[in-house]
PDB file of N, CA and C in Angstrom:
ATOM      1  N   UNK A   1      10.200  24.292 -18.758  1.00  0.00           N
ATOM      2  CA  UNK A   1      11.062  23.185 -18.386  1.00  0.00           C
ATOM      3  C   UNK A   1      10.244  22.143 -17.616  1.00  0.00           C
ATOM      4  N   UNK A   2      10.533  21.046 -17.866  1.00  0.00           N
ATOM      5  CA  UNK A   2       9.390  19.858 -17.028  1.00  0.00           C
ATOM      6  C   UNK A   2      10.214  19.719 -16.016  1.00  0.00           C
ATOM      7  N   UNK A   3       9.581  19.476 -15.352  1.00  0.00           N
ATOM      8  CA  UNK A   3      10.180  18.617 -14.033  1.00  0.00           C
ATOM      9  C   UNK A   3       9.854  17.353 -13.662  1.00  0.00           C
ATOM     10  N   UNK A   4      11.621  16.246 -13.950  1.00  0.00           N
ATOM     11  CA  UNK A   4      11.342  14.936 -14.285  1.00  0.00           C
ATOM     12  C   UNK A   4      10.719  14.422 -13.591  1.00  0.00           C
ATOM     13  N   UNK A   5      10.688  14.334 -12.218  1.00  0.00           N
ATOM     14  CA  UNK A   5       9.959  14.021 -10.970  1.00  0.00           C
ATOM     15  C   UNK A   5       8.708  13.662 -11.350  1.00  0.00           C
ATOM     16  N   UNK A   6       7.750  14.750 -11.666  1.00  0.00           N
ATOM     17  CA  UNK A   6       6.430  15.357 -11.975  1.00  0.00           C
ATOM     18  C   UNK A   6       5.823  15.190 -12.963  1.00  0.00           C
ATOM     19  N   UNK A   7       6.667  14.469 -13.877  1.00  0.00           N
ATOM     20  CA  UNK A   7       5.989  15.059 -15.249  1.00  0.00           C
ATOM     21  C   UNK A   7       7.116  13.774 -16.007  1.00  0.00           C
ATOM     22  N   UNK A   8       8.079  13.218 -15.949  1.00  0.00           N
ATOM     23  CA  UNK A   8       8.783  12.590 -17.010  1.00  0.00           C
ATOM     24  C   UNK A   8       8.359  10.826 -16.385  1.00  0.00           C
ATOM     25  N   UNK A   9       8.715  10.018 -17.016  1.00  0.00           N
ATOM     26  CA  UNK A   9       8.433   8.602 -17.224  1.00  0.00           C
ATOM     27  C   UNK A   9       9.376   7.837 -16.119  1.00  0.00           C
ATOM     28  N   UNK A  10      10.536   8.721 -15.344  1.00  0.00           N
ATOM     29  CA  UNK A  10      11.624   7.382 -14.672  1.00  0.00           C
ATOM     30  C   UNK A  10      10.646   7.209 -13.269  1.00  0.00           C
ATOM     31  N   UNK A  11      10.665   6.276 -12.603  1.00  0.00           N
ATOM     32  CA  UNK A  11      10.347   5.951 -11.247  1.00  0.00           C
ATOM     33  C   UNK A  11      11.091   6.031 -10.349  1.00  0.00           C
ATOM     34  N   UNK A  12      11.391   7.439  -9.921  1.00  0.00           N
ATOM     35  CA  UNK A  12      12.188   8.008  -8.789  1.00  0.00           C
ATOM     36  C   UNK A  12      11.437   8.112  -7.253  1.00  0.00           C
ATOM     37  N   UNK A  13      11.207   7.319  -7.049  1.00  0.00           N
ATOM     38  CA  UNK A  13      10.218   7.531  -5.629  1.00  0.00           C
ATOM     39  C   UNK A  13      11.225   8.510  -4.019  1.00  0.00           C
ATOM     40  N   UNK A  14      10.558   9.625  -4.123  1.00  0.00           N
ATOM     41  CA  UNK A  14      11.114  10.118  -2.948  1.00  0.00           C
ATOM     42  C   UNK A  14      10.553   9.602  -1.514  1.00  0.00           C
ATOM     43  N   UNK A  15      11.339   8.914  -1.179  1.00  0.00           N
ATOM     44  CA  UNK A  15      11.550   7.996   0.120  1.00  0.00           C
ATOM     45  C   UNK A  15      11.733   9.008   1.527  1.00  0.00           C
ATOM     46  N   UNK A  16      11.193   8.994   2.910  1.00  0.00           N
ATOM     47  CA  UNK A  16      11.288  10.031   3.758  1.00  0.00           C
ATOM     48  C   UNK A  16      12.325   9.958   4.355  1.00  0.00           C
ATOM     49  N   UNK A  17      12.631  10.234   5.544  1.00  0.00           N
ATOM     50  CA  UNK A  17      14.186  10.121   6.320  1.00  0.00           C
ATOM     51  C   UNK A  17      14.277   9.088   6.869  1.00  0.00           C
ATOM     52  N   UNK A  18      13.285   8.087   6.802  1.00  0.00           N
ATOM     53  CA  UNK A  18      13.436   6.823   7.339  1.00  0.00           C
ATOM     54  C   UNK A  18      13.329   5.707   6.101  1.00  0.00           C
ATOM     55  N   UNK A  19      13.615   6.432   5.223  1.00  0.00           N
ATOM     56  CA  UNK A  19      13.808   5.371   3.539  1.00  0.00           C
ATOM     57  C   UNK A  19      12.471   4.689   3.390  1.00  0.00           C
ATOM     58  N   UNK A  20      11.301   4.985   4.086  1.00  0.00           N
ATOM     59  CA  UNK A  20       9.984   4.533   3.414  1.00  0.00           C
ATOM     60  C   UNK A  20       9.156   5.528   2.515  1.00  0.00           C
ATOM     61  N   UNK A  21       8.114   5.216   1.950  1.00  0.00           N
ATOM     62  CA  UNK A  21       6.946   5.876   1.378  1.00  0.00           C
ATOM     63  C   UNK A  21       5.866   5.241   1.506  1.00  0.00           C
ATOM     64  N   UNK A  22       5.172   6.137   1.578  1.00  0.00           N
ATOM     65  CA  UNK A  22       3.482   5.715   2.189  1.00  0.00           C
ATOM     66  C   UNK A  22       2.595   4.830   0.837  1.00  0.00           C
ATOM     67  N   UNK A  23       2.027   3.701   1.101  1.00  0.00           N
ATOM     68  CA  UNK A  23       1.345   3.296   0.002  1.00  0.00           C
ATOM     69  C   UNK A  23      -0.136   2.708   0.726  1.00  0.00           C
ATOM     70  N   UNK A  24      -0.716   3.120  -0.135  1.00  0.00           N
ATOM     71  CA  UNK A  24      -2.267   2.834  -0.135  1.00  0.00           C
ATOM     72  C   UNK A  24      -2.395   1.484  -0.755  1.00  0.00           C
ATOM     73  N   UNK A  25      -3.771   0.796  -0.268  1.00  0.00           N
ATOM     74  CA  UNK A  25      -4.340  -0.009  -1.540  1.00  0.00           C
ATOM     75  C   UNK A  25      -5.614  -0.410  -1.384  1.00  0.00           C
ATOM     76  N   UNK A  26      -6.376  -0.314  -2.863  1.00  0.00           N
ATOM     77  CA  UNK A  26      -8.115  -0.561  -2.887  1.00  0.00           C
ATOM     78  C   UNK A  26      -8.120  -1.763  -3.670  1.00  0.00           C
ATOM     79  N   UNK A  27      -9.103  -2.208  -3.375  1.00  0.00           N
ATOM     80  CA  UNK A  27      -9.756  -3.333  -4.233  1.00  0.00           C
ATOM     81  C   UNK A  27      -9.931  -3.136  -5.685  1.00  0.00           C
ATOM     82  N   UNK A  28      -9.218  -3.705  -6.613  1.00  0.00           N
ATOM     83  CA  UNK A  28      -9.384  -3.784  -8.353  1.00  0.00           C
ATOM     84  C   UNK A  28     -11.186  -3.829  -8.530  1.00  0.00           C
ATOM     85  N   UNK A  29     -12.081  -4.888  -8.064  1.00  0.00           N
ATOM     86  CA  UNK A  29     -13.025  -4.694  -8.119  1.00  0.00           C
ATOM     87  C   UNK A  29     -14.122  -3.716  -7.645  1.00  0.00           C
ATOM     88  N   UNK A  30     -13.574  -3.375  -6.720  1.00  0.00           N
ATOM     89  CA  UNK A  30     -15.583  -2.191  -5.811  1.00  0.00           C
ATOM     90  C   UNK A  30     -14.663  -1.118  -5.150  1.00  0.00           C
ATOM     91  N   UNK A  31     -13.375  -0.991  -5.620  1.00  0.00           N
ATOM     92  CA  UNK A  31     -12.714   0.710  -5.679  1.00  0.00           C
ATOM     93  C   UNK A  31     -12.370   0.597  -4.038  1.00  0.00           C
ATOM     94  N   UNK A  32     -13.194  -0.111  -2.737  1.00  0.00           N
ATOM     95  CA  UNK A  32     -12.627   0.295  -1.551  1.00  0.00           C
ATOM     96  C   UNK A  32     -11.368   0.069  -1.319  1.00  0.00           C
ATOM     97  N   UNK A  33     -11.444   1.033  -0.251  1.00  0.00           N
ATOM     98  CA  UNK A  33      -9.897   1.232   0.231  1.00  0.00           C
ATOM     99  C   UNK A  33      -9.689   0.469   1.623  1.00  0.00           C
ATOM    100  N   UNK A  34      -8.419  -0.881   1.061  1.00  0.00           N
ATOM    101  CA  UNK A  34      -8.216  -1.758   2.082  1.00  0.00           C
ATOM    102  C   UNK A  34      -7.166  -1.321   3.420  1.00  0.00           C
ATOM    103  N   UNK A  35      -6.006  -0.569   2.642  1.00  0.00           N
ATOM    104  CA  UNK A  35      -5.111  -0.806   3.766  1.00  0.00           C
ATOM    105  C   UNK A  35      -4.213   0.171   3.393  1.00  0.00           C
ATOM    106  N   UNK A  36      -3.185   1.006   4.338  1.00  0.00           N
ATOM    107  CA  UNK A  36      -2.454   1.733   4.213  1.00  0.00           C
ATOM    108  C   UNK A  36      -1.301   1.284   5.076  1.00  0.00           C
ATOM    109  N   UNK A  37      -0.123   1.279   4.222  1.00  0.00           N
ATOM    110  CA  UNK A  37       0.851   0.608   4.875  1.00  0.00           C
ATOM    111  C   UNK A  37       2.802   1.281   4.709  1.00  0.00           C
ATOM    112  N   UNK A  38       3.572   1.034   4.559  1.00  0.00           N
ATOM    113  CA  UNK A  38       4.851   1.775   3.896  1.00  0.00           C
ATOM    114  C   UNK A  38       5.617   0.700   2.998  1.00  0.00           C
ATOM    115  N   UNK A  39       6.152   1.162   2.228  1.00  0.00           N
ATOM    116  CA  UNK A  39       7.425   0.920   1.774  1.00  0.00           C
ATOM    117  C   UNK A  39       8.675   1.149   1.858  1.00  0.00           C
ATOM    118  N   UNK A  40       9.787   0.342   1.434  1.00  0.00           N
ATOM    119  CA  UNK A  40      11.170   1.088   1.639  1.00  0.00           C
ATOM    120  C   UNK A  40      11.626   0.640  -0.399  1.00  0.00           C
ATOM    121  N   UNK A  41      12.480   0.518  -0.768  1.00  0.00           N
ATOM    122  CA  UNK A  41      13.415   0.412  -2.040  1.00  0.00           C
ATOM    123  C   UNK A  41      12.901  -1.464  -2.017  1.00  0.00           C
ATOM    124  N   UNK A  42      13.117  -1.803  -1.051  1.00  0.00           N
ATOM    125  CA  UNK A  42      13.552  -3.221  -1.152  1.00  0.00           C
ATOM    126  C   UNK A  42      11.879  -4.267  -1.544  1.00  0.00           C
ATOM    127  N   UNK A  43      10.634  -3.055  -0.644  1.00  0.00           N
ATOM    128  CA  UNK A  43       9.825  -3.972  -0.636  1.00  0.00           C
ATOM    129  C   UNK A  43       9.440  -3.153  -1.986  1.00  0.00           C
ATOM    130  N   UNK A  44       9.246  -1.789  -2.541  1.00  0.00           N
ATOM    131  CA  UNK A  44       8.882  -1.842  -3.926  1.00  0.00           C
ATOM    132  C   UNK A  44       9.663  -2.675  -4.832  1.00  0.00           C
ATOM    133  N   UNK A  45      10.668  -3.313  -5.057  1.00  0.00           N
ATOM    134  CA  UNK A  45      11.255  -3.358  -5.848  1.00  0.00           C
ATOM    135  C   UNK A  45      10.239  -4.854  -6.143  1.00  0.00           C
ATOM    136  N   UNK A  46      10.211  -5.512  -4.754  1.00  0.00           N
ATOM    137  CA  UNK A  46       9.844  -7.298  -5.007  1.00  0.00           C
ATOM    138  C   UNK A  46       8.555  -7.210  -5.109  1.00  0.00           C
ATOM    139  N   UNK A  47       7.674  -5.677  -5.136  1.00  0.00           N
ATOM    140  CA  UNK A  47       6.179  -5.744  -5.526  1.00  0.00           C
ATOM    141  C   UNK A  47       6.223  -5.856  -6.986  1.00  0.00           C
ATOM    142  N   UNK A  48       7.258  -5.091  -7.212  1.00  0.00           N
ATOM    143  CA  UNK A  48       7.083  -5.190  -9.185  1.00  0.00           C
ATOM    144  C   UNK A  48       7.631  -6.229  -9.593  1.00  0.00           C
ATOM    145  N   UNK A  49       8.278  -6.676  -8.802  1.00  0.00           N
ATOM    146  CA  UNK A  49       9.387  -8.048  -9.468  1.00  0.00           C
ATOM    147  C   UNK A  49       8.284  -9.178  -9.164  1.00  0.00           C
ATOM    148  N   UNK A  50       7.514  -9.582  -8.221  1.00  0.00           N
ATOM    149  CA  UNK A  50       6.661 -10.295  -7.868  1.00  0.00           C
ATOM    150  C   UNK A  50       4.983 -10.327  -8.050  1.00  0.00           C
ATOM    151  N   UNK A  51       4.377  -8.917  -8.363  1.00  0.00           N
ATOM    152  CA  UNK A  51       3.105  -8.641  -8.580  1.00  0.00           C
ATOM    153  C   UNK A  51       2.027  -9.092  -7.453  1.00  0.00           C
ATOM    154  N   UNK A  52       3.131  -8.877  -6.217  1.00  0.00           N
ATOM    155  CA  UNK A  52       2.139  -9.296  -5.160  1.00  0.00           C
ATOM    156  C   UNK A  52       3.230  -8.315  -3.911  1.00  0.00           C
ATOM    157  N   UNK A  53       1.963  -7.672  -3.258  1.00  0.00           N
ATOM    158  CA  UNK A  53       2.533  -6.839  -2.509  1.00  0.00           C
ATOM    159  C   UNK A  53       3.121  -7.065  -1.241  1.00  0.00           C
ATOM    160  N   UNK A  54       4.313  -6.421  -0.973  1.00  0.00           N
ATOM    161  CA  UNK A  54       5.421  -6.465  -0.331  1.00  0.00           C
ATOM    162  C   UNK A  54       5.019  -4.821   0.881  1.00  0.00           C
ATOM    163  N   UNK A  55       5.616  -4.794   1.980  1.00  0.00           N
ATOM    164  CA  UNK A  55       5.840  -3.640   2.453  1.00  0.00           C
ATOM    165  C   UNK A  55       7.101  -3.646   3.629  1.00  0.00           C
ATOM    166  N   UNK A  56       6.999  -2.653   4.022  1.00  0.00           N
ATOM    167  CA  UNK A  56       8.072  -2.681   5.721  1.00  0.00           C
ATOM    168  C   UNK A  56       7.626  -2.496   7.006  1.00  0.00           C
ATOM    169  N   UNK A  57       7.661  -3.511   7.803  1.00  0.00           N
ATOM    170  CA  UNK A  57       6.525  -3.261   8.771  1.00  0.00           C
ATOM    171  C   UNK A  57       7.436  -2.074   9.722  1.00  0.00           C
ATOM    172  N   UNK A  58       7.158  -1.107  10.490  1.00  0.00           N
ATOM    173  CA  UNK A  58       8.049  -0.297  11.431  1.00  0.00           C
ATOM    174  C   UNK A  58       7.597  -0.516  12.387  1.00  0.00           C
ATOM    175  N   UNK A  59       6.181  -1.746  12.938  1.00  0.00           N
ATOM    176  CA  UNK A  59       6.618  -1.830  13.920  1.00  0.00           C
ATOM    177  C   UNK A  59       7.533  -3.377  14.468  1.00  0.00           C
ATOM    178  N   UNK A  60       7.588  -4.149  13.562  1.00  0.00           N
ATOM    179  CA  UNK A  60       8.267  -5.432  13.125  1.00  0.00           C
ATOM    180  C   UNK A  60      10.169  -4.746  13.160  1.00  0.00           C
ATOM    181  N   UNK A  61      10.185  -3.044  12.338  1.00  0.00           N
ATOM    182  CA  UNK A  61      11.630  -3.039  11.678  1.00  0.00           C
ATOM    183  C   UNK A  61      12.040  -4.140  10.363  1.00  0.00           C
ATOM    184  N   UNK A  62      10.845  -4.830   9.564  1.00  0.00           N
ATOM    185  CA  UNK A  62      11.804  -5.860   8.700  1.00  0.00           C
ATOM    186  C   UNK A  62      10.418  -5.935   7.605  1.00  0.00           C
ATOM    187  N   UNK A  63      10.817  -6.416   6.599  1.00  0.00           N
ATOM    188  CA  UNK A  63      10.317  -6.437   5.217  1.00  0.00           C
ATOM    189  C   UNK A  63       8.907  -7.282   5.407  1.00  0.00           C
ATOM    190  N   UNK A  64       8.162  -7.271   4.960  1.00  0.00           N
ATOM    191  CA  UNK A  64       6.763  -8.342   4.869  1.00  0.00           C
ATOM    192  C   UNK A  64       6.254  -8.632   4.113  1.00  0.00           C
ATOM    193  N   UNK A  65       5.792 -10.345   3.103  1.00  0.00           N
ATOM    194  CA  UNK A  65       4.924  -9.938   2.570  1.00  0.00           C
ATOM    195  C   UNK A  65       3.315  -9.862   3.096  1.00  0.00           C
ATOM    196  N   UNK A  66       2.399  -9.086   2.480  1.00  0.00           N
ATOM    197  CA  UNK A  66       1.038  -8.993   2.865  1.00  0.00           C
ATOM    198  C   UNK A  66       0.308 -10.689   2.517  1.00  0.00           C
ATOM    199  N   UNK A  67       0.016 -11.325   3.582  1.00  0.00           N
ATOM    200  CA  UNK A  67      -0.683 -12.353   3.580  1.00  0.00           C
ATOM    201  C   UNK A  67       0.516 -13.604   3.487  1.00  0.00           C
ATOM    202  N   UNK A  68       1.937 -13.082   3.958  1.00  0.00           N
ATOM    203  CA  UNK A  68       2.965 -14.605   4.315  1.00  0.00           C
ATOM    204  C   UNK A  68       1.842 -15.566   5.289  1.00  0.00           C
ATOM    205  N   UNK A  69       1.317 -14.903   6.313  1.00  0.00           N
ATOM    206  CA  UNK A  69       1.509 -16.059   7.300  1.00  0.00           C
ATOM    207  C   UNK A  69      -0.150 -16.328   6.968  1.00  0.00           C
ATOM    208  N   UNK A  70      -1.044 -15.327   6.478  1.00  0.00           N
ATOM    209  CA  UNK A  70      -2.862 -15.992   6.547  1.00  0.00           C
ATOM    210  C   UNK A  70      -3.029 -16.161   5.354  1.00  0.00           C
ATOM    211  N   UNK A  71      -2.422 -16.065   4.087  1.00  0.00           N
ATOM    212  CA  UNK A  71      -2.105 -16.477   3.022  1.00  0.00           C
ATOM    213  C   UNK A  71      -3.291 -15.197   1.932  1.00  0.00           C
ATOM    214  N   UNK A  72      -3.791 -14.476   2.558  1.00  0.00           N
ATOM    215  CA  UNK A  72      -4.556 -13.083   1.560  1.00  0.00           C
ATOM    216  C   UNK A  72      -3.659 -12.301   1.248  1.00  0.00           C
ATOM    217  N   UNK A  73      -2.644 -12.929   0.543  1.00  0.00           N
ATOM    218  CA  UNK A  73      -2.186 -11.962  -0.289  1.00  0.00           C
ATOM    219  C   UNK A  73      -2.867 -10.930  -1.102  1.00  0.00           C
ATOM    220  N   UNK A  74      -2.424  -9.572  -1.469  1.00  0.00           N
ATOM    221  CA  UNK A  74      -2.802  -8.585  -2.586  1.00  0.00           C
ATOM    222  C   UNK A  74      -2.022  -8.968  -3.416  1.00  0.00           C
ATOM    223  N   UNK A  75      -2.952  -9.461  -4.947  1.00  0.00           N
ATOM    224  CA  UNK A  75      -1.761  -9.351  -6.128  1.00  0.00           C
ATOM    225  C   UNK A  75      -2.279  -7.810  -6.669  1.00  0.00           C
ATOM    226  N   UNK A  76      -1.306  -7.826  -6.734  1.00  0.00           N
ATOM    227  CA  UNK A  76      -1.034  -5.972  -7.706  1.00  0.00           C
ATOM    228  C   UNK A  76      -1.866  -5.944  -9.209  1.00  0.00           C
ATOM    229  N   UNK A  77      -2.671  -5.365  -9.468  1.00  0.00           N
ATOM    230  CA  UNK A  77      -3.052  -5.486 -10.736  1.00  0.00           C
ATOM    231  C   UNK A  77      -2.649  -3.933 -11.164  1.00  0.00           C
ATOM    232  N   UNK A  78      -2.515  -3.146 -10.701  1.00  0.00           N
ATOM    233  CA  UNK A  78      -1.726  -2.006 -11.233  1.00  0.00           C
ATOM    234  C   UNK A  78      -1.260  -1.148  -9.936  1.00  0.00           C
ATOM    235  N   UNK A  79      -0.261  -0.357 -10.207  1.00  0.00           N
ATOM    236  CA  UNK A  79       0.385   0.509  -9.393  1.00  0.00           C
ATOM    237  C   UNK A  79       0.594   1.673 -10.026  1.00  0.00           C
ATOM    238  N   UNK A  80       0.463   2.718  -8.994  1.00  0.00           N
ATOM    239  CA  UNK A  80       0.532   4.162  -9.353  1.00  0.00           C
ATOM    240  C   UNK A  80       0.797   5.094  -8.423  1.00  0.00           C
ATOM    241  N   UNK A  81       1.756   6.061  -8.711  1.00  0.00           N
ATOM    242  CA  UNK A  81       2.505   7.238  -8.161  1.00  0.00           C
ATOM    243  C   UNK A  81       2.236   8.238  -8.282  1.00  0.00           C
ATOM    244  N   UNK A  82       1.815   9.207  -7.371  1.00  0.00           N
ATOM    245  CA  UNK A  82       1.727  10.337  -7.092  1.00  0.00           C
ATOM    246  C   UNK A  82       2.704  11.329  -7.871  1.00  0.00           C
ATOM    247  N   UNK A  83       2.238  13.060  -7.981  1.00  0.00           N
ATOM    248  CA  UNK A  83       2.775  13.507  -9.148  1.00  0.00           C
ATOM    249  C   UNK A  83       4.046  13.894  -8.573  1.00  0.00           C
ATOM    250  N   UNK A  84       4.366  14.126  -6.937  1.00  0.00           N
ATOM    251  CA  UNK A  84       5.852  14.230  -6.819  1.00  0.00           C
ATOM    252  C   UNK A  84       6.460  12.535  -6.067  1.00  0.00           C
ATOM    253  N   UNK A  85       5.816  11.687  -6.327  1.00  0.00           N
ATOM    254  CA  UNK A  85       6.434  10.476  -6.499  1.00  0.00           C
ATOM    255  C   UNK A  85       6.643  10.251  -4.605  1.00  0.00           C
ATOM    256  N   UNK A  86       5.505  10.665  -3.786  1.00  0.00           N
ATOM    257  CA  UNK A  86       5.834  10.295  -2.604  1.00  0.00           C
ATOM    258  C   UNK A  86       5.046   9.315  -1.785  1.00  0.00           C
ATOM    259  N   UNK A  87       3.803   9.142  -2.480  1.00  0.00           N
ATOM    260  CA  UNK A  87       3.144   8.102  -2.562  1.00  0.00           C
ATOM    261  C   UNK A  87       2.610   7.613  -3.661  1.00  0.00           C
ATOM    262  N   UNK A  88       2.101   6.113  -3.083  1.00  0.00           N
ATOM    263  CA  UNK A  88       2.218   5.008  -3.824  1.00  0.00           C
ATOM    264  C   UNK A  88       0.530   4.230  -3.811  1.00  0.00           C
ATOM    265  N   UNK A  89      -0.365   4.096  -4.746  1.00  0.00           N
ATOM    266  CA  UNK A  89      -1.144   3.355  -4.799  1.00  0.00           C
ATOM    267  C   UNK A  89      -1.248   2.168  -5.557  1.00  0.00           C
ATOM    268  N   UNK A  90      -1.335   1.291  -4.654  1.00  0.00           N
ATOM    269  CA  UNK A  90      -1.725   0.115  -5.096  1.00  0.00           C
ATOM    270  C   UNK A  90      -3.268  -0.881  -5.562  1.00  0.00           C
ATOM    271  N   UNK A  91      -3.842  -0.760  -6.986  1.00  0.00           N
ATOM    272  CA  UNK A  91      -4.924  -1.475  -7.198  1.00  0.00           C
ATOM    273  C   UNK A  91      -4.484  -2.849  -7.451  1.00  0.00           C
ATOM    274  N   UNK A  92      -5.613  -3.389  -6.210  1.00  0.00           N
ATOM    275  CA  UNK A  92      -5.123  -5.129  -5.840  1.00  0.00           C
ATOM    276  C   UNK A  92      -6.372  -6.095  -5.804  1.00  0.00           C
ATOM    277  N   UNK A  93      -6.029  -7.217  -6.130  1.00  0.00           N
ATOM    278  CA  UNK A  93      -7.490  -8.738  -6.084  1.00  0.00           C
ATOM    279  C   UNK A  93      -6.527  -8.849  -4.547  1.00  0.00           C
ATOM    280  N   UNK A  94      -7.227  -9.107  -3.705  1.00  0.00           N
ATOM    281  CA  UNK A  94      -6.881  -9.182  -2.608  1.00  0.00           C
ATOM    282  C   UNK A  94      -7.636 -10.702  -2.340  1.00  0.00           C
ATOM    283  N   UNK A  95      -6.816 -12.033  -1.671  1.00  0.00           N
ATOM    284  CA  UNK A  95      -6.910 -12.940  -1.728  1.00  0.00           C
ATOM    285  C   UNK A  95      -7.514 -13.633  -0.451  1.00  0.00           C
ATOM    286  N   UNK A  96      -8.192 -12.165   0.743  1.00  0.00           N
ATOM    287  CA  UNK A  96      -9.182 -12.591   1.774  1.00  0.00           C
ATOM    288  C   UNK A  96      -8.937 -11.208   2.301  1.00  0.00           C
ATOM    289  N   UNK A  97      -9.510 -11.438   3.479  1.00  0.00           N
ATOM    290  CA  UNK A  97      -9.503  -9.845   4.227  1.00  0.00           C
ATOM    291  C   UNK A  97      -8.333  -9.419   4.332  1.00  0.00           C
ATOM    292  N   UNK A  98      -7.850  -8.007   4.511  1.00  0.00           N
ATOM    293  CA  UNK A  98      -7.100  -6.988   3.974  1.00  0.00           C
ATOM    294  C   UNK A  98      -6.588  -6.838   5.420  1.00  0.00           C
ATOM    295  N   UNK A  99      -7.305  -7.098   6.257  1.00  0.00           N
ATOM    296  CA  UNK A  99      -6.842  -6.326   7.099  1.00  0.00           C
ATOM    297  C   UNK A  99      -6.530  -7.635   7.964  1.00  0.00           C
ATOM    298  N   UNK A 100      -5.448  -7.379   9.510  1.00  0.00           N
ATOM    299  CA  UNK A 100      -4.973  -8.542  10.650  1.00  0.00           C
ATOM    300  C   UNK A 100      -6.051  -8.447  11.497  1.00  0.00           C
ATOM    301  N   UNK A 101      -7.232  -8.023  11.408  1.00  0.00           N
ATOM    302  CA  UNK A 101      -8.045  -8.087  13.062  1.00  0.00           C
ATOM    303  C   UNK A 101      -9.418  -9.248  12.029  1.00  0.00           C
ATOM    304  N   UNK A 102      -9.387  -9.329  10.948  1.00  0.00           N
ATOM    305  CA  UNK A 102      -9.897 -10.455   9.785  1.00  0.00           C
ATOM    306  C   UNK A 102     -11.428  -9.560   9.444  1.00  0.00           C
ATOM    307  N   UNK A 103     -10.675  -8.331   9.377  1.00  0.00           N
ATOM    308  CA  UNK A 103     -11.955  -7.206   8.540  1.00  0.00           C
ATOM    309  C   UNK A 103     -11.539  -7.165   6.927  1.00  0.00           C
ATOM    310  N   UNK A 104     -12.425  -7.022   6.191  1.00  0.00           N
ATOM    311  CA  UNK A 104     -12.604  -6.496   4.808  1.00  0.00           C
ATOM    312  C   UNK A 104     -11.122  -5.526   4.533  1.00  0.00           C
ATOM    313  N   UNK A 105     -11.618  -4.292   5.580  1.00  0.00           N
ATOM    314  CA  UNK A 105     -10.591  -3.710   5.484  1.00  0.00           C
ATOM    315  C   UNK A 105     -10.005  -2.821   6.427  1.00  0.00           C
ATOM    316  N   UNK A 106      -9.187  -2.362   6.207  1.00  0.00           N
ATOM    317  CA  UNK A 106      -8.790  -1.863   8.107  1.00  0.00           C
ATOM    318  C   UNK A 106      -9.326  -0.591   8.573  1.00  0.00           C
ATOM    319  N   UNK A 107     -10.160  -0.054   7.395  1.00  0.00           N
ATOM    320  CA  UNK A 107     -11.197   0.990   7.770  1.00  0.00           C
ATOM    321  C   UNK A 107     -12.440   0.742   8.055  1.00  0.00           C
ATOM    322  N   UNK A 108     -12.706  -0.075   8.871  1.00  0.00           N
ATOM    323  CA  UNK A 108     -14.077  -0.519   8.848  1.00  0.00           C
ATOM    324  C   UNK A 108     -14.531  -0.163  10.321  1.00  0.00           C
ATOM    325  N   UNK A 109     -14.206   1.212  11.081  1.00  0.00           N
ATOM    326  CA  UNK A 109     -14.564   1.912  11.532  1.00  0.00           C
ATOM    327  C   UNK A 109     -14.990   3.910  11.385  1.00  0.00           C
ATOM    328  N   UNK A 110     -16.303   4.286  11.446  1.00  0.00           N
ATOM    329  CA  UNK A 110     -16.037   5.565  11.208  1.00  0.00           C
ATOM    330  C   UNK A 110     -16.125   6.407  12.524  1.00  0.00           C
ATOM    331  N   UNK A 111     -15.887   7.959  12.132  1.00  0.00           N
ATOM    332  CA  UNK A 111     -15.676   8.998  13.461  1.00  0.00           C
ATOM    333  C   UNK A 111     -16.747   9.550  13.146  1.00  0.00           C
ATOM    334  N   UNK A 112     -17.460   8.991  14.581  1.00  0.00           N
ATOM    335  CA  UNK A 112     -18.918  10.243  14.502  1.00  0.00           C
ATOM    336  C   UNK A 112     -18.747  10.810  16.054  1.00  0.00           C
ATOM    337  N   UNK A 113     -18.773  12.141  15.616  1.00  0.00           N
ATOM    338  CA  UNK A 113     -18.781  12.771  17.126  1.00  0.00           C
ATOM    339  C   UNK A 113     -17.752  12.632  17.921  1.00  0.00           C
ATOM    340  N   UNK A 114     -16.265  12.122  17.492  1.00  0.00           N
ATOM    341  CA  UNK A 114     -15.281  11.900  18.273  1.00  0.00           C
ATOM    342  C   UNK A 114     -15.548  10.624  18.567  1.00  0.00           C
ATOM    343  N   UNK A 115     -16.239   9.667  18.378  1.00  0.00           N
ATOM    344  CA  UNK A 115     -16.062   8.137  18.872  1.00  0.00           C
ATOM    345  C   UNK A 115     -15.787   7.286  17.556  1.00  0.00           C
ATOM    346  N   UNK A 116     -15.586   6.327  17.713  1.00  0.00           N
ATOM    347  CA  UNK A 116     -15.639   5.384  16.544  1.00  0.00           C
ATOM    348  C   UNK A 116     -16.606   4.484  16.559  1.00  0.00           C
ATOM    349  N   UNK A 117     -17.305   4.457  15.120  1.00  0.00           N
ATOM    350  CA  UNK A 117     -18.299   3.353  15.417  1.00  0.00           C
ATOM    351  C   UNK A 117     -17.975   2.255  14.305  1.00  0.00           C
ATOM    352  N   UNK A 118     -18.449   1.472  14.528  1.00  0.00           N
ATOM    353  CA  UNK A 118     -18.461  -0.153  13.385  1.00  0.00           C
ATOM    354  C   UNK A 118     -18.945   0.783  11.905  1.00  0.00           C
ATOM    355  N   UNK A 119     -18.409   0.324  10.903  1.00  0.00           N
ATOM    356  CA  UNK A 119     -19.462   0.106   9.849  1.00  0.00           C
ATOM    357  C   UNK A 119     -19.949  -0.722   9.490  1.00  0.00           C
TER     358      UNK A 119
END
């Protein structure tokens, strides 16, 4: 027996107790990984309806798009779901830095030894 979730074609995204899901997103071109952010129903819906990514900020409480106010938007060049549909990756042309502190991307620190250093 399949399990539609897992295995069939509908886009049922299981949403947590706070009606978001976790979504990633890398660069269409050089594969890095820009930003990790959430969703709720409302902001997937206007990522696919729009091809430019949408999320929910929790610490805002309200819908966003990525790059309203510095204008680097991510347009979506494909999207993809995890096999029980609880996260969400997003491959994006990202239209300036990815990240609000005006880094590449918001990982642009690593853990060595318990500290963080620059990359």
């Amino acid at each position: 027996m399949v399990n539609e979730r897992e295995q069939g074609t509908v886009l049922d995204p299981k949403y947590d107790l706070n009606g978001l899901i976790t979504a990633v997103a890398s660069h269409a071109g050089t594969g890095e990984l820009l930003m990790l952010a959430h969703m709720n129903a409302e902001a997937l819906a206007k990522t696919i309806e729009t091809g430019e990514a949408w999320f929910f900020s929790r610490s805002r409480g309200r819908l966003w798009k990525k790059g309203e106010s510095s204008g680097h938007v991510l347009t979506v060049r494909e999207m993809r779901i995890d096999c029980d549909q609880d996260a969400l990756w997003l491959i994006v042309d990202p239209a300036g830095p990815a990240c609000h502190t005006g880094e590449t991307s918001c990982f642009y620190r690593k853990v060595e030894e318990g500290e963080l250093v620059r990359i």
